[in-house]
N, C-alpha and C. Protein backbone atom coordinates (compact mmCIF):
# COMPACT_ATOMS: atom_id res chain seq x y z
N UNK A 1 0.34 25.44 75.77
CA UNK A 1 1.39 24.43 75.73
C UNK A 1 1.55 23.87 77.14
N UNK A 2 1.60 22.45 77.25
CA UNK A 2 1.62 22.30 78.50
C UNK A 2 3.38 21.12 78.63
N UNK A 3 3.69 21.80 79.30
CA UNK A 3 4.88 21.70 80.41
C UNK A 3 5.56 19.67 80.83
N UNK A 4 5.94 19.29 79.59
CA UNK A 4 6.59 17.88 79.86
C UNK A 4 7.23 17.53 80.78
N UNK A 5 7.59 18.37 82.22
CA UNK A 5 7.74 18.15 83.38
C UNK A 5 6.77 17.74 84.54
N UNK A 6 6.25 19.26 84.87
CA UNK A 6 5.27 19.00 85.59
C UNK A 6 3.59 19.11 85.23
N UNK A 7 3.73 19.27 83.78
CA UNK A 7 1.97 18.83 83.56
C UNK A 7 1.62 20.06 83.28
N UNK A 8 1.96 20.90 83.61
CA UNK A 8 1.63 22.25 84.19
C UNK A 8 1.09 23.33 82.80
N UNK A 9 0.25 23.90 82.67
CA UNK A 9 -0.45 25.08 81.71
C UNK A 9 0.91 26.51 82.07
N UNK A 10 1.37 26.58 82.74
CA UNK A 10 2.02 27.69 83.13
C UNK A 10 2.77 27.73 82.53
N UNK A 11 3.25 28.11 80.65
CA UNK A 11 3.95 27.99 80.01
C UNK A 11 4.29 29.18 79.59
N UNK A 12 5.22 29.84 78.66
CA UNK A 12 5.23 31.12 77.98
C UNK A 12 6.15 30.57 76.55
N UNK A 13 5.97 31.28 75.48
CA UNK A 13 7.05 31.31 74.35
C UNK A 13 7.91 32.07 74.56
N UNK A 14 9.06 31.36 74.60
CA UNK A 14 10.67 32.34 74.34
C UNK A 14 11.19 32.51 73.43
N UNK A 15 10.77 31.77 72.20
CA UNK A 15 11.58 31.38 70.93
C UNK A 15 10.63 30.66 70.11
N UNK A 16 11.37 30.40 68.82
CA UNK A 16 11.11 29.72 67.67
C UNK A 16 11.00 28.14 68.15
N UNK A 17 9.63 27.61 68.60
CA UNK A 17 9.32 26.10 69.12
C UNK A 17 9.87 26.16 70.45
N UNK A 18 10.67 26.88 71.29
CA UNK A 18 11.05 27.17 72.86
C UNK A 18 9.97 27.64 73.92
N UNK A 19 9.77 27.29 74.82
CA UNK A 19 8.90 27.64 75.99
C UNK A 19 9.71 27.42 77.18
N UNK A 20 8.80 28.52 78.05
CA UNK A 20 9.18 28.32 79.15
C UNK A 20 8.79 28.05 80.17
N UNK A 21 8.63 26.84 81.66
CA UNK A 21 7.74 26.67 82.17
C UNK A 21 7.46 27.30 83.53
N UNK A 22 6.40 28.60 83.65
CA UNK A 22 6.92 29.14 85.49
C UNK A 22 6.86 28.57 86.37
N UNK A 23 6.20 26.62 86.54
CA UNK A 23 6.24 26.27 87.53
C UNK A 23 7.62 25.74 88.11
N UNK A 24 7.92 24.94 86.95
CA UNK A 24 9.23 24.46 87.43
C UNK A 24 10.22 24.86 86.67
N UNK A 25 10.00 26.21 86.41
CA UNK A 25 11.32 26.90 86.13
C UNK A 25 12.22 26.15 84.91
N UNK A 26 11.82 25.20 84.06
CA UNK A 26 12.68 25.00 82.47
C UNK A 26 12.43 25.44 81.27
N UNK A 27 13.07 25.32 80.49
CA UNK A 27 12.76 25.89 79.52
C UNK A 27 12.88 24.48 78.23
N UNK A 28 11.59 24.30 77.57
CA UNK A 28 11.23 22.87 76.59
C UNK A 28 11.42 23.04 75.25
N UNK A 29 11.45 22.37 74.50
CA UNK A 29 11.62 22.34 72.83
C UNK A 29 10.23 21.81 72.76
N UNK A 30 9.31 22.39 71.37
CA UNK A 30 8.18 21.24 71.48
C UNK A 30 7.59 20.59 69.78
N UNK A 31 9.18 21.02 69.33
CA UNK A 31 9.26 20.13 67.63
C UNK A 31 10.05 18.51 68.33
N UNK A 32 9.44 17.84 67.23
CA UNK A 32 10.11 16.56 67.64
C UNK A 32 10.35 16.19 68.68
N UNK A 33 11.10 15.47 69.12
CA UNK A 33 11.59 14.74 70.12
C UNK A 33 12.01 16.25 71.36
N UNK A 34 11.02 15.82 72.27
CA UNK A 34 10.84 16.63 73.86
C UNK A 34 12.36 17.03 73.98
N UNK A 35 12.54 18.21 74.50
CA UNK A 35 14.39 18.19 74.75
C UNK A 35 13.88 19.41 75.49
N UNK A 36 14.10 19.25 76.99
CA UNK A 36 14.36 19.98 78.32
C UNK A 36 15.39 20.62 78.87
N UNK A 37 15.63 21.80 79.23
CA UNK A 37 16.54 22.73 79.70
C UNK A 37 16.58 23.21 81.05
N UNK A 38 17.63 23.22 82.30
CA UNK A 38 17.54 23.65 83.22
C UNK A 38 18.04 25.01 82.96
N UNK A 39 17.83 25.92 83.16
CA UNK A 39 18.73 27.25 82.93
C UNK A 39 19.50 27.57 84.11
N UNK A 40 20.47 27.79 84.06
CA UNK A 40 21.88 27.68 85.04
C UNK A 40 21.75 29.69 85.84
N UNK A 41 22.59 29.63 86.86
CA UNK A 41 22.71 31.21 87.10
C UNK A 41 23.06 32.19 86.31
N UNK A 42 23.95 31.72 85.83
CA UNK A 42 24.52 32.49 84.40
C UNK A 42 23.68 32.65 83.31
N UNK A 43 22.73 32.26 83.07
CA UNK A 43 21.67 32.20 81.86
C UNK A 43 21.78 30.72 81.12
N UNK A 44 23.03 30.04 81.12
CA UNK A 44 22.86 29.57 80.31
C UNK A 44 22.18 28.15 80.27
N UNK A 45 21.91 27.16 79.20
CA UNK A 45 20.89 25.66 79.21
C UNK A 45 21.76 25.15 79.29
N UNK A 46 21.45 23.71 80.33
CA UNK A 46 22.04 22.85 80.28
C UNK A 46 20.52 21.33 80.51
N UNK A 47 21.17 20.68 79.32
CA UNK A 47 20.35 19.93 78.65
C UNK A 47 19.86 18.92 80.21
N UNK A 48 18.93 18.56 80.46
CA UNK A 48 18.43 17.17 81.37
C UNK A 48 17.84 16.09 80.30
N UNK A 49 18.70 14.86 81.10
CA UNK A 49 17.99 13.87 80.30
C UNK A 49 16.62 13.43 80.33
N UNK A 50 15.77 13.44 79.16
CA UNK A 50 14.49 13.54 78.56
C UNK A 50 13.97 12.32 78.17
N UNK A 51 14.66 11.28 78.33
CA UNK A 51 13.73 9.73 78.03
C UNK A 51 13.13 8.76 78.37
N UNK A 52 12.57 8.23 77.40
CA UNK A 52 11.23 7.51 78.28
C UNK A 52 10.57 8.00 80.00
N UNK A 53 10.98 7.33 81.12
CA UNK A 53 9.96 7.48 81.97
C UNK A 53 10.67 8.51 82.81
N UNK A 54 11.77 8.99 82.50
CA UNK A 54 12.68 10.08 83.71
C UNK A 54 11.42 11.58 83.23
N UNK A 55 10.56 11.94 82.24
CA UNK A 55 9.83 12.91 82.45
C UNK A 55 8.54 13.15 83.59
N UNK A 56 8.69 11.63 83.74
CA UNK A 56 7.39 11.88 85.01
C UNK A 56 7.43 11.93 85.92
């Protein structure tokens, strides 16, 4: 799976369609429509906006 941020192969599965990317540290959806996660100190996601050209 490669990494709708930075391009990157450095992926892992966390979940059901969830990955995670070790380069730049997010975590991706990869059903439907791309939906990107920064993961916060606390653990938890907080969504980054994912459209059109802000992924590249």
């Amino acid at each position: 799976m490669q990494c709708p941020i930075c391009r990157g192969k450095q992926t892992g599965k966390v979940g059901s369609d969830q990955y995670y990317c070790w380069s730049c540290y997010v975590e991706f959806s990869a059903s439907g429509e791309s939906e990107v996660y920064e993961i916060s100190e606390d653990g938890n996601l907080m969504a980054l906006n994912t459209t059109g050209d802000d992924l590249s």
